[in-house]
Protein backbone atom coordinates (compact mmCIF):
# COMPACT_ATOMS: atom_id res chain seq x y z
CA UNK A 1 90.99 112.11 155.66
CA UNK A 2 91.54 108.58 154.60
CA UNK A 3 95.43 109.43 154.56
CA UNK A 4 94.88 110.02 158.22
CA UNK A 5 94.65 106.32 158.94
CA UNK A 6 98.04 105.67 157.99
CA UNK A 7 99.70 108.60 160.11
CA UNK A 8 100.57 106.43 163.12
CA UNK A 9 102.28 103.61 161.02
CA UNK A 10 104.16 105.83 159.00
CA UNK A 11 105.40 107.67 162.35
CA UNK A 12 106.62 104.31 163.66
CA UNK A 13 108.36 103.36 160.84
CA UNK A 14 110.08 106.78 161.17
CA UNK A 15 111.11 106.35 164.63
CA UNK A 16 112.40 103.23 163.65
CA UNK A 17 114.59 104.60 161.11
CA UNK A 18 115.95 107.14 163.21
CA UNK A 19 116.53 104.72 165.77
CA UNK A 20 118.79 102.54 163.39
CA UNK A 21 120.41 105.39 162.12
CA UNK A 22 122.21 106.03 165.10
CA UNK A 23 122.60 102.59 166.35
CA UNK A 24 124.58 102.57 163.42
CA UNK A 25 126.50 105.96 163.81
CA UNK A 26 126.89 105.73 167.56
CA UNK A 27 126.73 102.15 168.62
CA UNK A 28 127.71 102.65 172.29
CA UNK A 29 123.95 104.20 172.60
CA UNK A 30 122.67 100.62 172.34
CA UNK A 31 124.84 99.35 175.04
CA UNK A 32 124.33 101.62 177.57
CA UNK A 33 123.31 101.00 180.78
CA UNK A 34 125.55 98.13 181.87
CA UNK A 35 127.97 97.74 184.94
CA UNK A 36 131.58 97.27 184.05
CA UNK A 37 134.58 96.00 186.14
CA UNK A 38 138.47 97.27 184.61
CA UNK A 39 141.35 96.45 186.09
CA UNK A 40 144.97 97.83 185.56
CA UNK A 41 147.83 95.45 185.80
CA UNK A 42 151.30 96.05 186.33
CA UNK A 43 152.81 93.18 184.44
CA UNK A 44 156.89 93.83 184.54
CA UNK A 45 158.95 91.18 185.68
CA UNK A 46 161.02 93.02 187.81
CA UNK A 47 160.18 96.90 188.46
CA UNK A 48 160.92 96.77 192.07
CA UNK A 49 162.58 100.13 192.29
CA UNK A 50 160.59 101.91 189.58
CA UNK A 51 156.46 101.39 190.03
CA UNK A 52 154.30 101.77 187.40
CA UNK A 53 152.58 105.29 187.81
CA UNK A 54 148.87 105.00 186.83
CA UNK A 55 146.39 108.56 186.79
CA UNK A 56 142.52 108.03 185.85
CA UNK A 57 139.83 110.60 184.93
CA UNK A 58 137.06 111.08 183.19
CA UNK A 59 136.02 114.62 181.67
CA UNK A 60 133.67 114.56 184.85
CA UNK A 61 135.48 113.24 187.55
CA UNK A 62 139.45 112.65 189.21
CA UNK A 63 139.71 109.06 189.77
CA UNK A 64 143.20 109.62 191.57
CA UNK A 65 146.56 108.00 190.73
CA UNK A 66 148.77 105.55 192.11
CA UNK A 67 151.85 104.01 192.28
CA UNK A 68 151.91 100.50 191.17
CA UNK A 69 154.75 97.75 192.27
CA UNK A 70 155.23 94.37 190.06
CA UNK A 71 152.08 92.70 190.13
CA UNK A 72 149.62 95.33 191.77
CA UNK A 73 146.63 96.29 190.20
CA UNK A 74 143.88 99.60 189.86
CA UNK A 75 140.88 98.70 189.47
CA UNK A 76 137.52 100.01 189.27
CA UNK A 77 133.69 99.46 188.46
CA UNK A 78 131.34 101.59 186.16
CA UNK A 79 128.02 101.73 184.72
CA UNK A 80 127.06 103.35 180.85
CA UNK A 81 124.94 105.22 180.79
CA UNK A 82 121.74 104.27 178.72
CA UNK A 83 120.68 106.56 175.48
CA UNK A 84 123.36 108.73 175.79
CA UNK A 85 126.43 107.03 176.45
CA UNK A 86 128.31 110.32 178.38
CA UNK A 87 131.69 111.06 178.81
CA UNK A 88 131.32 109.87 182.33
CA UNK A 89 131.87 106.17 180.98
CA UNK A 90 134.57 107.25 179.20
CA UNK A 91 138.09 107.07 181.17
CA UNK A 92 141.45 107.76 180.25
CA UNK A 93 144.77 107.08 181.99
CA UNK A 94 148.09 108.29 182.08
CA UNK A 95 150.89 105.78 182.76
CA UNK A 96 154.35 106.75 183.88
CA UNK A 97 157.31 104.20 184.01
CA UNK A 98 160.84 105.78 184.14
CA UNK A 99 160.86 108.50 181.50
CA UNK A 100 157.94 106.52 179.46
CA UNK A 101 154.62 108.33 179.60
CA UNK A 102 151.62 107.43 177.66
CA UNK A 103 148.20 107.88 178.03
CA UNK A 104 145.07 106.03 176.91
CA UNK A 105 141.49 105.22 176.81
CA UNK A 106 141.10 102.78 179.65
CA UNK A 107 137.65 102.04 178.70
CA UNK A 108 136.10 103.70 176.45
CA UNK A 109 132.18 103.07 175.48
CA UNK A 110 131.98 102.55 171.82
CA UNK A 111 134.99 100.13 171.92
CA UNK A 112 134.72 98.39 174.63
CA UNK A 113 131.43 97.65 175.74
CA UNK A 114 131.48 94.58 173.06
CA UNK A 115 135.06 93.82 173.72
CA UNK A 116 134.31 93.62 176.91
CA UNK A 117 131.24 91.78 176.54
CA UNK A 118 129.75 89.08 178.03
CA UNK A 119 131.55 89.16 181.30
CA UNK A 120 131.48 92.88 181.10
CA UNK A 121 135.44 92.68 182.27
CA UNK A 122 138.28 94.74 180.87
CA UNK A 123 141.59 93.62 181.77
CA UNK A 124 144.74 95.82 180.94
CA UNK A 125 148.25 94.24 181.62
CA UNK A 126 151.22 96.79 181.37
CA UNK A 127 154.14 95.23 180.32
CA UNK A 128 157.69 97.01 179.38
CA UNK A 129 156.90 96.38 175.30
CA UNK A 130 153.40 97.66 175.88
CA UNK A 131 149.58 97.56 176.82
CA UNK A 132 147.72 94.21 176.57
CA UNK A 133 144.21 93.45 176.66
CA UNK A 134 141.98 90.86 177.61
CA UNK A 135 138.53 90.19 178.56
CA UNK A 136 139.10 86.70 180.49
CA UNK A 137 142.25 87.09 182.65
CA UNK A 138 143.37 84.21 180.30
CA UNK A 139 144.01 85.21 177.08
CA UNK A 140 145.67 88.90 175.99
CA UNK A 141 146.59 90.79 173.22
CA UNK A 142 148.93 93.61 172.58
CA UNK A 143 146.83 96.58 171.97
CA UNK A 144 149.79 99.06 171.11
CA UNK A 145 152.97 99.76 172.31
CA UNK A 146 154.07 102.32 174.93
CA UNK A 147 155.74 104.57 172.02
């Protein structure tokens, strides 16, 4: 009986410790629940007769596609979910420029929701050596290459 009395502190300390646990193994459960803007750039300096081709999707939903001309953009808003992230949140593209194709994770929750953090903005430019990233509109950073 006196063992009792420490039931509902051990059982708190336990839900902590399974709560911490997968913070650590899934941190995008922690950020859920946030509205994101991304935005899809075509940065080539002269593409005039060849747009950028851009297809988004999630595993839940067609976003479309669209052809891009130098300077255009695709963009698109999106809210985590909270405690259990979803593949909803997660969205993948597939680029097309001349016989180039590549696809990648647009946004994707356990990357970019600190990344993208604090002005919850993800900024892609496409350029013709590859994908850059930025979360000001200021400064980028080649991500990877189109290869």
């Amino acid at each position: 009986m006196k063992n009792l009395k420490f039931f509902p502190i051990i059982l708190c300390l336990a839900v902590l410790i399974i709560m911490a646990v997968l913070a650590v193994m899934q941190p995008e459960h922690l950020y859920g629940g946030s509205k994101y803007d991304v935005r899809i750039v075509n940065g080539f300096t002269n593409n005039s007769s060849l747009p950028l081709v851009i297809w988004c999707a999630s595993s839940e939903r067609d976003m479309g596609g669209r052809a891009l001309q130098e300077g255009d953009d695709y963009s698109w808003s999106l809210e985590t979910k909270f405690w259990g992230g979803g593949h909803e949140s997660n969205i993948f593209c597939t680029m097309k420029w001349d016989r180039r194709r590549k696809r990648f994770d647009a946004f994707r929750v356990s990357r970019d929701c600190r990344r993208c953090s604090p002005s919850k903005l993800c900024l892609w430019l496409v350029k013709e050596d590859g994908f850059y990233f930025s979360n000001d509109s200021k400064n980028y950073h080649k991500d990877f290459a189109w290869v």
